[in-house]
C-alpha atoms as a PDB file:
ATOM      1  CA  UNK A   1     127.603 122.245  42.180  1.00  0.00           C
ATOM      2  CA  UNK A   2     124.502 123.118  44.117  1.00  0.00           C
ATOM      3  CA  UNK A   3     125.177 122.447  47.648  1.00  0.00           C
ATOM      4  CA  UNK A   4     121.298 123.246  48.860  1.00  0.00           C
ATOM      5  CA  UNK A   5     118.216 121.867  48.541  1.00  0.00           C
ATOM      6  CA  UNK A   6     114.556 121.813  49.730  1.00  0.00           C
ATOM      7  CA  UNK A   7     112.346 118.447  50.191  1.00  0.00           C
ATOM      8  CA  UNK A   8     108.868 118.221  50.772  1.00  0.00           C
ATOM      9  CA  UNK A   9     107.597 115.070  52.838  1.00  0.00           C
ATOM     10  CA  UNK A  10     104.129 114.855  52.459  1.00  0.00           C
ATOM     11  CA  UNK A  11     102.276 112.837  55.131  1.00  0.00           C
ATOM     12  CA  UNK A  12     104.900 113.365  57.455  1.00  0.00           C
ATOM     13  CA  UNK A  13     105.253 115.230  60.886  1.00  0.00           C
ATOM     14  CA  UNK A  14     107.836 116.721  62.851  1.00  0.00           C
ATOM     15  CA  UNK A  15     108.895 113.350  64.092  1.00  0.00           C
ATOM     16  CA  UNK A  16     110.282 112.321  61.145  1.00  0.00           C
ATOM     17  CA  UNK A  17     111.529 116.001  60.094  1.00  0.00           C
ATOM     18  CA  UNK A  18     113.867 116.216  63.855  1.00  0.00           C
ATOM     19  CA  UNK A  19     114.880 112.825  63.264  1.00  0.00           C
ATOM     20  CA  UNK A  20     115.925 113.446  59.740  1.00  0.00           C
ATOM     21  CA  UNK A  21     117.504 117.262  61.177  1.00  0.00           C
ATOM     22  CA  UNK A  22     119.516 115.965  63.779  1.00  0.00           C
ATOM     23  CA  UNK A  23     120.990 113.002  61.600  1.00  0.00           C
ATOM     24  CA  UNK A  24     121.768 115.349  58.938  1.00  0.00           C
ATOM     25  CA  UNK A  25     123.682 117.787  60.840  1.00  0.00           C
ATOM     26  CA  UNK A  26     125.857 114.533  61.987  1.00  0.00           C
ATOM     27  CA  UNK A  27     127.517 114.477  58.471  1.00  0.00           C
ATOM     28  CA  UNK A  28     130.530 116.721  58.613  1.00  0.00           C
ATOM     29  CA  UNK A  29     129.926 118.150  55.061  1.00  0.00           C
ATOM     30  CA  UNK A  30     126.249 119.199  56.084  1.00  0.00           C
ATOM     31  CA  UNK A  31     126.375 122.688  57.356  1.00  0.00           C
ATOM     32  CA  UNK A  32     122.554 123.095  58.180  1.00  0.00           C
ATOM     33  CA  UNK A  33     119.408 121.816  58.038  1.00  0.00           C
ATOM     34  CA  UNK A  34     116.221 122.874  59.168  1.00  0.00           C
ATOM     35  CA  UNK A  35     112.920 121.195  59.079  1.00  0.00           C
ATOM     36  CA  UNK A  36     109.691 123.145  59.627  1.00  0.00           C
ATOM     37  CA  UNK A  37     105.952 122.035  59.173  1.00  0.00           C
ATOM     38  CA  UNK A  38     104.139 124.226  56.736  1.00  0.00           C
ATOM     39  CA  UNK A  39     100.999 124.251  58.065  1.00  0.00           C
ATOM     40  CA  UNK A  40      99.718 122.860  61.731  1.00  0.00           C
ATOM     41  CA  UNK A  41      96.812 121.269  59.652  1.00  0.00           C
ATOM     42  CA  UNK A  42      98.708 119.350  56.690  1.00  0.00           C
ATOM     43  CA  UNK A  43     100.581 116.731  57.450  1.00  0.00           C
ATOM     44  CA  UNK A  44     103.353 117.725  55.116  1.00  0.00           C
ATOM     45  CA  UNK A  45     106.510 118.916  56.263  1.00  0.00           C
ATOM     46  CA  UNK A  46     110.147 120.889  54.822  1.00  0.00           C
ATOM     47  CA  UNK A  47     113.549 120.211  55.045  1.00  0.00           C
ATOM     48  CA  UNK A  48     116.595 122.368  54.301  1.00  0.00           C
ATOM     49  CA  UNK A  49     119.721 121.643  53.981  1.00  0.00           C
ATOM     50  CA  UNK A  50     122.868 123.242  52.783  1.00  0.00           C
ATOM     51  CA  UNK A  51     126.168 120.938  52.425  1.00  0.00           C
ATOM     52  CA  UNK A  52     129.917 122.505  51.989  1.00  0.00           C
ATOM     53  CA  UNK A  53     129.384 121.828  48.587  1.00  0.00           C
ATOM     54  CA  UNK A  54     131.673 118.634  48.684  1.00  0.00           C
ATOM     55  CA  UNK A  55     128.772 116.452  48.124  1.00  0.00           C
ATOM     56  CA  UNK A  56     125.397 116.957  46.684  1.00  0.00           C
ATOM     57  CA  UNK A  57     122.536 118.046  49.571  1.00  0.00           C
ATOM     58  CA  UNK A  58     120.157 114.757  48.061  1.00  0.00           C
ATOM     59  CA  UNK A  59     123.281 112.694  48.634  1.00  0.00           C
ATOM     60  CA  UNK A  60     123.527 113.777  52.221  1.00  0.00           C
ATOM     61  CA  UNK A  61     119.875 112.687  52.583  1.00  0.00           C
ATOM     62  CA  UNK A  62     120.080 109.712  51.112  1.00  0.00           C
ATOM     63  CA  UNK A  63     123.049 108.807  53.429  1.00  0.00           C
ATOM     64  CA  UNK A  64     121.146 109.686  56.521  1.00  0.00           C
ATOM     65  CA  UNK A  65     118.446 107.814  55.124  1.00  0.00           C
ATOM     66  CA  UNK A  66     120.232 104.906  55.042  1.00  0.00           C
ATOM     67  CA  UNK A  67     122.065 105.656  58.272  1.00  0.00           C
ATOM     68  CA  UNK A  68     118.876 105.311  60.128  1.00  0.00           C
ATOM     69  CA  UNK A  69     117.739 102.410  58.171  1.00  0.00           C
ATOM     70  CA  UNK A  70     120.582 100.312  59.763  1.00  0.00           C
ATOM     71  CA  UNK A  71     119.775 101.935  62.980  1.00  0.00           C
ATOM     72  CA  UNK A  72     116.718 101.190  63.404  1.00  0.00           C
ATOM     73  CA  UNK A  73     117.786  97.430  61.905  1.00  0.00           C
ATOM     74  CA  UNK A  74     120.018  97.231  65.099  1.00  0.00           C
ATOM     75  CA  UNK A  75     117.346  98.188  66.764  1.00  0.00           C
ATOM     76  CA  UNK A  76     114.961  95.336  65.607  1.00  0.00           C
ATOM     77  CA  UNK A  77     117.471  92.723  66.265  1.00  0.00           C
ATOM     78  CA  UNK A  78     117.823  94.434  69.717  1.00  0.00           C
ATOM     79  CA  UNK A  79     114.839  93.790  70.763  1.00  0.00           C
ATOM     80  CA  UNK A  80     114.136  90.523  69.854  1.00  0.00           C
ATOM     81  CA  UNK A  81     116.989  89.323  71.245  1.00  0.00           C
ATOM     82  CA  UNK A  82     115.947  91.289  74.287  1.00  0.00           C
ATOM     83  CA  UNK A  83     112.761  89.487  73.849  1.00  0.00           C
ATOM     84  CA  UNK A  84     113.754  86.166  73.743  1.00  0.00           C
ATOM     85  CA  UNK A  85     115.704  86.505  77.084  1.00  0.00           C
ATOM     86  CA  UNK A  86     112.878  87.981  78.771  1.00  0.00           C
ATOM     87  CA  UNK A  87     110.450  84.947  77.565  1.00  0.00           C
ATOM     88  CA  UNK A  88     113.010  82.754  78.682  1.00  0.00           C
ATOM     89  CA  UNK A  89     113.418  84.362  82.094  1.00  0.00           C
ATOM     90  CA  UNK A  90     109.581  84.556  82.741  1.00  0.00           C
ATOM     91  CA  UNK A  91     109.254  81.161  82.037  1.00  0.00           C
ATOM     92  CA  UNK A  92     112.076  80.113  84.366  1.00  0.00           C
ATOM     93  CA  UNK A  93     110.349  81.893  86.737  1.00  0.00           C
ATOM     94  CA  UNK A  94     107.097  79.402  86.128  1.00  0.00           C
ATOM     95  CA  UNK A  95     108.889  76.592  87.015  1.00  0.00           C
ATOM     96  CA  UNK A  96     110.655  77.921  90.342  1.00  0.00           C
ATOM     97  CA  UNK A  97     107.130  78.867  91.541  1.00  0.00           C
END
């Protein structure tokens, strides 16, 4: 089994790249990844990684992919929940004034 791989993102920065690095190297079988921008005027970028050969390195990106997917799903609902309390407490504030 290949445990390493190489993925281009194209039209990507190094947002995405240390978001998708640090998640990766939360998976127990991943043992690195590395993301680096290949030039500072394309806006494509590289990531590494290497796995302990349990699971397939595209498998290990597709789980953080999906990781983050729900995160930032949590997040969503977060914040319009967050939202709606706010609304509701500036316009309890209205009617006291």
């Amino acid at each position: 089994m290949n445990n390493a791989c190489c993925v281009k993102l194209i039209l990507e920065d190094r947002t995405i790249g240390n978001l998708l690095r640090t998640n990766l190297l939360k998976q127990k079988e991943v043992t690195f990844s590395r993301q680096r921008q290949i030039h500072p005027l394309q806006h494509t970028i590289e990531i590494k990684v290497k796995t302990k050969g349990t699971i397939k390195p595209y498998d290990a990106i597709e789980k953080t992919l999906k990781d983050l997917s729900e995160e930032f799903k949590n997040l969503e609902d977060e914040w319009a929940r967050a939202r709606k309390v706010a609304e509701k407490e500036k316009h309890l504030m209205k009617l006291e004034i």
